[in-house]
C-alpha atoms as a PDB file:
ATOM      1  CA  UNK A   1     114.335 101.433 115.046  1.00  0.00           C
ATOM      2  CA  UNK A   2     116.070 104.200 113.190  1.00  0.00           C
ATOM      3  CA  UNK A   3     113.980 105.095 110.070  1.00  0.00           C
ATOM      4  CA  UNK A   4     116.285 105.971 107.974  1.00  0.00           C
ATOM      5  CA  UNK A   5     118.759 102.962 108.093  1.00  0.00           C
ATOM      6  CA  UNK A   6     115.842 100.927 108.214  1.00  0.00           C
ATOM      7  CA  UNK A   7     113.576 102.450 105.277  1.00  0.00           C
ATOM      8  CA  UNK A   8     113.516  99.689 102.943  1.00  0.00           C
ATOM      9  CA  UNK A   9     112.729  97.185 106.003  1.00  0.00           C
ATOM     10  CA  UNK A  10     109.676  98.949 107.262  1.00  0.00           C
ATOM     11  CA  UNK A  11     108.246  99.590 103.873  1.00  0.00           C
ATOM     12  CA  UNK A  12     108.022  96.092 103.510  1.00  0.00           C
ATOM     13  CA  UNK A  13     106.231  95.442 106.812  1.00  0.00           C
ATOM     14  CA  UNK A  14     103.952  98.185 105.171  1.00  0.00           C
ATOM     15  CA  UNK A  15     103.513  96.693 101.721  1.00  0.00           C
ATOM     16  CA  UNK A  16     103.665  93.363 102.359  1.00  0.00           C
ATOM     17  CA  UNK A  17     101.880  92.357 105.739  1.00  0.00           C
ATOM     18  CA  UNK A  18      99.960  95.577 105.441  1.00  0.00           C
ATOM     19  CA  UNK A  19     101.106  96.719 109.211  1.00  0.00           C
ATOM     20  CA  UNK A  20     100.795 100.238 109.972  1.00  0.00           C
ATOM     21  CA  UNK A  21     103.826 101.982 111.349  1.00  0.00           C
ATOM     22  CA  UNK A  22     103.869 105.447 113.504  1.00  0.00           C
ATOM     23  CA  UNK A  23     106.874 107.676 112.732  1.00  0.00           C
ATOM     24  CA  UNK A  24     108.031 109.603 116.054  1.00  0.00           C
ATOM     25  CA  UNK A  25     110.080 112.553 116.540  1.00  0.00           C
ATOM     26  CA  UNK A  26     111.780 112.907 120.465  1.00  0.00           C
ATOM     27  CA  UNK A  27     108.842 110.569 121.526  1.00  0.00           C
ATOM     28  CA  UNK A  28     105.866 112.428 120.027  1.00  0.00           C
ATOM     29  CA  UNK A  29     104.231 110.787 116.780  1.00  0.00           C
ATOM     30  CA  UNK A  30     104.616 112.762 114.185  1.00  0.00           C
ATOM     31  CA  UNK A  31     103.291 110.703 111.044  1.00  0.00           C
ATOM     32  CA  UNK A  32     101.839 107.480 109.951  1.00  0.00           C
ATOM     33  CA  UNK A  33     103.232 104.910 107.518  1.00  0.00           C
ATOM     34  CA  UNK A  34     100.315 102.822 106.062  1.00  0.00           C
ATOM     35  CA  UNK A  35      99.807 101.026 102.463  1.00  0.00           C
ATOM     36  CA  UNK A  36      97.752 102.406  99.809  1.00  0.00           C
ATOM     37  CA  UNK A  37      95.078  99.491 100.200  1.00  0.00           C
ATOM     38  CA  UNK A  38      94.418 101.146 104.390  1.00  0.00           C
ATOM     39  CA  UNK A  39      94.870 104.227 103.377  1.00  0.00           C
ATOM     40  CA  UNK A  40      92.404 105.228 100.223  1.00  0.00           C
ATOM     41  CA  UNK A  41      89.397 103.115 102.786  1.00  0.00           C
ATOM     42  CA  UNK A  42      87.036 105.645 103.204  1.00  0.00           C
ATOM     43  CA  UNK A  43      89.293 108.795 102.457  1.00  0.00           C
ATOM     44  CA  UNK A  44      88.569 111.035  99.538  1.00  0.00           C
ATOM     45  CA  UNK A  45      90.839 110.589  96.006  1.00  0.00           C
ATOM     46  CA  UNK A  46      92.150 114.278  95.280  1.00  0.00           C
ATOM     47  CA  UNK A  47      93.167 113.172  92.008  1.00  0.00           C
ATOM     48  CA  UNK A  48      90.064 113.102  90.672  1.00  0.00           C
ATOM     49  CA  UNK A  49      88.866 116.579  91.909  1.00  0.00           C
ATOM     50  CA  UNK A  50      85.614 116.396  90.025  1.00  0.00           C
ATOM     51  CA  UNK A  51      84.031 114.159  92.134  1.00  0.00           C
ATOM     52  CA  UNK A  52      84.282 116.464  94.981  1.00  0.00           C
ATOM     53  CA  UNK A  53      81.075 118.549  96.206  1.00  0.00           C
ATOM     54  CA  UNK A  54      81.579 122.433  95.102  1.00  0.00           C
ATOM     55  CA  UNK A  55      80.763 123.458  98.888  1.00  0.00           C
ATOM     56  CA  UNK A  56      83.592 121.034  99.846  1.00  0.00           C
ATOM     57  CA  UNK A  57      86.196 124.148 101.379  1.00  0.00           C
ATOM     58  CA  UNK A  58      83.137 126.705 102.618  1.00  0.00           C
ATOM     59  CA  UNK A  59      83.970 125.703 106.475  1.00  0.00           C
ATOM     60  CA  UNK A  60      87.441 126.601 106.023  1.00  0.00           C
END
């Protein structure tokens, strides 16, 4: 399916009935689609920068 002619029609699958969708490029995933409800699970909120540890970027 052609992303871009399609956009409105897989954001729905997304939104609505919360389906995940992989974005390819040539065969080779290059992204994933998800809602906000699968994606914030268990991921940190950089909005809210505070609640970060301060040793957070030492590894890097």
């Amino acid at each position: 399916m052609d992303m871009r002619q399609n956009f409105g029609t897989l954001l729905n699958q997304v939104a609505i009935k919360d389906e995940e969708i992989v974005i390819e490029r040539a065969g080779k995933p290059l992204a994933r689609l998800v809602s906000m409800n699968s994606a914030t699970s268990g991921k940190l909120d950089f909005r809210d920068i505070g609640k970060l540890p301060n040793d957070i970027w030492n590894e890097f």
